[in-house]
N, C-alpha and C. Protein backbone atom coordinates (compact mmCIF):
# COMPACT_ATOMS: atom_id res chain seq x y z
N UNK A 1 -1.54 -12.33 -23.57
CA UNK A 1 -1.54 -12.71 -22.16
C UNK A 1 -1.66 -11.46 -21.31
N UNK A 2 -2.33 -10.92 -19.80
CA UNK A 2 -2.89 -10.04 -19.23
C UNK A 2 -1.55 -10.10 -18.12
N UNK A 3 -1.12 -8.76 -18.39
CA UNK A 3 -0.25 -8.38 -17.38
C UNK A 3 -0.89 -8.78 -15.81
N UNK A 4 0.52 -9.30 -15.32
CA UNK A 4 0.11 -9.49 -13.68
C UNK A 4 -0.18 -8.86 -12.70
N UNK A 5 -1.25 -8.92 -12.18
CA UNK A 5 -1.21 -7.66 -11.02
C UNK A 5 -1.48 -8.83 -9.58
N UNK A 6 -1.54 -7.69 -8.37
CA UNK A 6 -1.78 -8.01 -7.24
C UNK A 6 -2.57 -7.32 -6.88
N UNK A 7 -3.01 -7.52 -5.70
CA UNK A 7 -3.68 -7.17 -4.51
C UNK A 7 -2.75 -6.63 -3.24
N UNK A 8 -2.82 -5.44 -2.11
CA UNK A 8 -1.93 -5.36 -1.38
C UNK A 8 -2.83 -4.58 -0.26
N UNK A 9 -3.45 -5.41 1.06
CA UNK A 9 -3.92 -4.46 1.65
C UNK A 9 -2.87 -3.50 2.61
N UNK A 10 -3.51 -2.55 2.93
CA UNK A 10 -2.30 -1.69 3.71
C UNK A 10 -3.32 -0.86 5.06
N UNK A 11 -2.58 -0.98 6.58
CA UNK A 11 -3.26 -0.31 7.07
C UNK A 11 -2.24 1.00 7.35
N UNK A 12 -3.16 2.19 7.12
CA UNK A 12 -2.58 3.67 6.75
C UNK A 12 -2.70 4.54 7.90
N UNK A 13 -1.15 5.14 8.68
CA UNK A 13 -1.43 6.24 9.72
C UNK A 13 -0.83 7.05 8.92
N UNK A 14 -1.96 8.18 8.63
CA UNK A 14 -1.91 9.37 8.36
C UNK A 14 -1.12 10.12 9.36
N UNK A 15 -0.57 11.46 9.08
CA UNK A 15 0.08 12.91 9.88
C UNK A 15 1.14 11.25 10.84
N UNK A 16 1.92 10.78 10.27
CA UNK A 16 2.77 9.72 10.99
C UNK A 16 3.94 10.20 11.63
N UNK A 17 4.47 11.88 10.77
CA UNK A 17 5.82 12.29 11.57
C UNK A 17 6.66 11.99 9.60
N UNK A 18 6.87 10.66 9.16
CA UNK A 18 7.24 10.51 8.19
C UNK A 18 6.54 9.39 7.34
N UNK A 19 7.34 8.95 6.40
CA UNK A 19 7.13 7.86 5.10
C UNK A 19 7.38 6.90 5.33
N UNK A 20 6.87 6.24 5.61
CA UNK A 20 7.70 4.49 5.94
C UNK A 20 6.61 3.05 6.57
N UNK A 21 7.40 2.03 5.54
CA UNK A 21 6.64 0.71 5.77
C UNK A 21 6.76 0.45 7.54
N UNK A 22 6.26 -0.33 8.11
CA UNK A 22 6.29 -0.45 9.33
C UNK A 22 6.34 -2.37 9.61
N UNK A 23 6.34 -2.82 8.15
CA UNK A 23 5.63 -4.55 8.55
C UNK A 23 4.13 -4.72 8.60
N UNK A 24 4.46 -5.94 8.47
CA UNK A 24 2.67 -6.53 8.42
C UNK A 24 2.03 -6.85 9.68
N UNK A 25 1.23 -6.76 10.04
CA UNK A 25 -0.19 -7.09 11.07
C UNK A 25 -0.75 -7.86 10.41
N UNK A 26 -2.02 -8.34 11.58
CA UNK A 26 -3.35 -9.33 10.88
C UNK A 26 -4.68 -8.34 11.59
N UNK A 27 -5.37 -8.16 10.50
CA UNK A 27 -6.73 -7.81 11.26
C UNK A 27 -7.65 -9.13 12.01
N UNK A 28 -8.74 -7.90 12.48
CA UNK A 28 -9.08 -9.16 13.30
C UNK A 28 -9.97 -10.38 12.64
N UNK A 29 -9.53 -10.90 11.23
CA UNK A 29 -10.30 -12.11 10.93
C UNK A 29 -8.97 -12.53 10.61
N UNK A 30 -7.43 -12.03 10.70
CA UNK A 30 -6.50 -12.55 10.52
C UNK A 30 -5.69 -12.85 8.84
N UNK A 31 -6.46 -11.85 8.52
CA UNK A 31 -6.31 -11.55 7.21
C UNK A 31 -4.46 -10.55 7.02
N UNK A 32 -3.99 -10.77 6.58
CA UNK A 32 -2.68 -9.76 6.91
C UNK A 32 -3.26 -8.04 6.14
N UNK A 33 -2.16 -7.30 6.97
CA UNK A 33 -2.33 -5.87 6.65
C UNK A 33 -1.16 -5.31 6.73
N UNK A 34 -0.58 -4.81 5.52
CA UNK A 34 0.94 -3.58 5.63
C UNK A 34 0.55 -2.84 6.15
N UNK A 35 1.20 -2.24 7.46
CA UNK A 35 1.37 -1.11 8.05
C UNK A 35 2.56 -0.23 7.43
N UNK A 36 1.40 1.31 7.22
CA UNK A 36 2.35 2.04 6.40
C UNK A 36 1.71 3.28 7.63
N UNK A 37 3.02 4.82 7.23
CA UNK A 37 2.67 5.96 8.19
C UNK A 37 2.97 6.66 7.16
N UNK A 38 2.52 7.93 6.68
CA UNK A 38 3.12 8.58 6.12
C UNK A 38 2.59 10.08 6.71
N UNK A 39 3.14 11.11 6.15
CA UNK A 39 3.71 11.72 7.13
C UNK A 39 2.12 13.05 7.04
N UNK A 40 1.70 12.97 5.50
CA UNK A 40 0.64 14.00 4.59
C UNK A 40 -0.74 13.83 5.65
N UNK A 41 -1.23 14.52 5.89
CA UNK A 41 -2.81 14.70 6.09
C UNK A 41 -4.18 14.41 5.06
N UNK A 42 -4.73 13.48 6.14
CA UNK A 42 -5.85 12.84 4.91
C UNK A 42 -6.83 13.58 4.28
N UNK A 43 -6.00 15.09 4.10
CA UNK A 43 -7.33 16.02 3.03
C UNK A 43 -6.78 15.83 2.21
N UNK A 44 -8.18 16.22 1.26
CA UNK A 44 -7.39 16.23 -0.69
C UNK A 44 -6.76 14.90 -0.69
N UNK A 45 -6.54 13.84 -0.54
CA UNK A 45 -6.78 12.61 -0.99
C UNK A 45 -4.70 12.70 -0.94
N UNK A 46 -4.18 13.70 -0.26
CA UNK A 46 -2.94 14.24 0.40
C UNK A 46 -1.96 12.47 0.46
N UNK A 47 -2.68 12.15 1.53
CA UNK A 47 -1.90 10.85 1.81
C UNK A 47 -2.69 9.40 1.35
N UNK A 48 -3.54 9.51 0.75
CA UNK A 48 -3.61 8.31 -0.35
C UNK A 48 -2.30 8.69 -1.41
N UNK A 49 -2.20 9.41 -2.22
CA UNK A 49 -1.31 9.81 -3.03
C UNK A 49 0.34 9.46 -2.37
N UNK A 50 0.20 9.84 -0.67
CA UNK A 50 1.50 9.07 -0.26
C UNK A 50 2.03 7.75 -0.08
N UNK A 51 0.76 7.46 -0.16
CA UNK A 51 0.59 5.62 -0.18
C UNK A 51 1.10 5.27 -1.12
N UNK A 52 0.56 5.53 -2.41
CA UNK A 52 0.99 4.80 -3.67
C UNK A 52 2.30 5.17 -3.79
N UNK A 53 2.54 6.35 -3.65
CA UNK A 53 4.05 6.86 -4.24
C UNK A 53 5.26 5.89 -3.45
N UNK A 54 4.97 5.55 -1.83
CA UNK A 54 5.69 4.90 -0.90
C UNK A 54 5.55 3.44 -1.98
N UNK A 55 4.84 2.91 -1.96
CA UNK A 55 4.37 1.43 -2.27
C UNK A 55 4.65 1.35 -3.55
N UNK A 56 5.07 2.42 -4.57
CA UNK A 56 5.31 2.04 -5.61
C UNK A 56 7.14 2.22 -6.17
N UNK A 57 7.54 3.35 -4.75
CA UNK A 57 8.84 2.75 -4.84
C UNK A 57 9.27 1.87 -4.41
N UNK A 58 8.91 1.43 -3.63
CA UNK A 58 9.23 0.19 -2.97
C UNK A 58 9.22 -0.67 -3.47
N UNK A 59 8.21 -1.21 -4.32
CA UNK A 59 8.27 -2.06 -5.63
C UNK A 59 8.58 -2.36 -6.86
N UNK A 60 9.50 -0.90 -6.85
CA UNK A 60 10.30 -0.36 -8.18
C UNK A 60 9.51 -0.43 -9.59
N UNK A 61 7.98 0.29 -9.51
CA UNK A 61 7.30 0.62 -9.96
C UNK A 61 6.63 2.03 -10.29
N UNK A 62 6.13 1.92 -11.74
CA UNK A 62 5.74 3.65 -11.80
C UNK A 62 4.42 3.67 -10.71
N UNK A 63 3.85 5.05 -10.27
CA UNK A 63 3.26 5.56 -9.67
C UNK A 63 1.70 4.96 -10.46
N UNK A 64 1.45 4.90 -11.47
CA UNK A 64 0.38 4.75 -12.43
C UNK A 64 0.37 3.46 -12.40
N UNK A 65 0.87 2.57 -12.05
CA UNK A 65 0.42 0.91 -11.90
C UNK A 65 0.02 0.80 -10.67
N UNK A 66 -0.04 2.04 -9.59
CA UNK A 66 -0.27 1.81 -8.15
C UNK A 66 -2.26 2.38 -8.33
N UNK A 67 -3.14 1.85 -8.34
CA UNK A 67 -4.76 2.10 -7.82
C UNK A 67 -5.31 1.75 -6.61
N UNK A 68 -5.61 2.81 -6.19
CA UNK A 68 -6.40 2.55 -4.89
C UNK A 68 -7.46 1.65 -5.65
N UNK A 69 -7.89 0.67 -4.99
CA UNK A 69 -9.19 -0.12 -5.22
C UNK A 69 -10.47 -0.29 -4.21
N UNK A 70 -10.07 0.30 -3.36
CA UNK A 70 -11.03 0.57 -1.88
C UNK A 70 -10.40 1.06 -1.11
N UNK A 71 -11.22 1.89 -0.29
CA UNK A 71 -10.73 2.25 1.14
C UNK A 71 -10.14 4.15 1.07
N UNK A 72 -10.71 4.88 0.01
CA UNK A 72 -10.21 6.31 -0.28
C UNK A 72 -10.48 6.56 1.07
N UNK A 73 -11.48 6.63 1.71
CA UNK A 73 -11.24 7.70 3.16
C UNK A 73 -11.38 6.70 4.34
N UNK A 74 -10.93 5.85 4.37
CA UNK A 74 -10.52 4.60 5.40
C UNK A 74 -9.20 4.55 5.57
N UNK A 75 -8.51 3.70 7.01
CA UNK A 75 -7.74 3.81 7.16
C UNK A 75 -6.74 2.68 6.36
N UNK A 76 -8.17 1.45 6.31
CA UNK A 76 -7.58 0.30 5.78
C UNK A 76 -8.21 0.70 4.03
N UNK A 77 -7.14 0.42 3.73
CA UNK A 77 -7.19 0.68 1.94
C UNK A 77 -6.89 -0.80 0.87
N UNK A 78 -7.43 -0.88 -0.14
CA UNK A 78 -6.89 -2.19 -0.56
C UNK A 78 -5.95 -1.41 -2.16
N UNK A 79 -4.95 -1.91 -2.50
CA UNK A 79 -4.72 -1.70 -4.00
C UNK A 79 -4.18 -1.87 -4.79
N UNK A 80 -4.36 -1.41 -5.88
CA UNK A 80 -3.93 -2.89 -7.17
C UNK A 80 -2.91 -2.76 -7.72
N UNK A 81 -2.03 -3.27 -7.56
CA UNK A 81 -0.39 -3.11 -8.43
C UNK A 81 -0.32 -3.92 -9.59
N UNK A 82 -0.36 -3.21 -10.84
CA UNK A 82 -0.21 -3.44 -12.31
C UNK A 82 1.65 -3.75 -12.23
N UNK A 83 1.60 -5.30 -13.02
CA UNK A 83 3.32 -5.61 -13.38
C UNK A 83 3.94 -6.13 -12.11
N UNK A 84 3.12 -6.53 -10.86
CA UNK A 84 3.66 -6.58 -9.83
C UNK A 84 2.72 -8.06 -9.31
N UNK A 85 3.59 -9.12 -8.26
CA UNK A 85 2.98 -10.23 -8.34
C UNK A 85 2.95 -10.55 -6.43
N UNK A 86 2.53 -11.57 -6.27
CA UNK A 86 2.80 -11.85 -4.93
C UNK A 86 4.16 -12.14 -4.49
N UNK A 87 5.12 -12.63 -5.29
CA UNK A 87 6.75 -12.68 -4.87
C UNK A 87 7.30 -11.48 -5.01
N UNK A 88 7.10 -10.50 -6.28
CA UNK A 88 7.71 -9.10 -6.25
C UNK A 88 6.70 -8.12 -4.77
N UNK A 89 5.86 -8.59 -3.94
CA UNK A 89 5.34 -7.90 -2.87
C UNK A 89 5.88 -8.05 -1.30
N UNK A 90 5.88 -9.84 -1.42
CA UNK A 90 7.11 -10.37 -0.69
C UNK A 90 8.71 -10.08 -0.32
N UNK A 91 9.04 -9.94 -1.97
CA UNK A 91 10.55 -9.51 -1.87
C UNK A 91 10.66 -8.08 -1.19
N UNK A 92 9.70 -7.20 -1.67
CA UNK A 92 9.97 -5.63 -1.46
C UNK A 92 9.49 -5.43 0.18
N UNK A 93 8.24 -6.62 0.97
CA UNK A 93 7.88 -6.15 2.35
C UNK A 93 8.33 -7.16 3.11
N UNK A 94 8.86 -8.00 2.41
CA UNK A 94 8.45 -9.33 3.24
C UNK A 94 7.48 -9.98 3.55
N UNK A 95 7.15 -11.68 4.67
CA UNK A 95 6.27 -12.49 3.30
C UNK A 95 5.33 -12.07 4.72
N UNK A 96 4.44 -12.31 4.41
CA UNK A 96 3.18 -11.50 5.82
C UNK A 96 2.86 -12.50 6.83
């Protein structure tokens, strides 16, 4: 049987001051979006790397089940959490 994963879009402010979830938004087709800030500058792939690390404690997950799946130099990013489901995404952000 194929370990569970998710989907988690996130919209990302880079140079934020600090690390931290902010809650969900809807873009504009009303699609939901985690608002995350973290604190790294978007060179060297700096604060993608802060993304996952935020999003994967938060989900009490290793760093290596966290993949960007789109969005490396965008603000809106999509990505894939290995071992992690739509209720373990819920529990850790709340439900969107």
């Amino acid at each position: 049987m194929a370990e569970p994963s998710a989907h988690l879009t996130v919209r990302v402010t880079p140079r934020g001051g600090r690390d931290a979830v902010e809650g969900w938004t809807r873009d504009a087709d009303g699609r939901p979006l985690l608002k995350v800030r973290v604190a790294s500058a978007p060179t060297d792939g700096a604060a993608n790397a802060a993304v996952i690390a935020l999003v994967a404690k938060a989900l009490g997950v290793p760093r290596s089940a966290v993949t960007l799946a789109a969005g490396a130099g965008a603000r809106v990013k999509r990505l894939k959490i290995a071992g992690a489901g739509a209720d373990d995404i819920a529990r850790a952000f709340g439900a969107p």
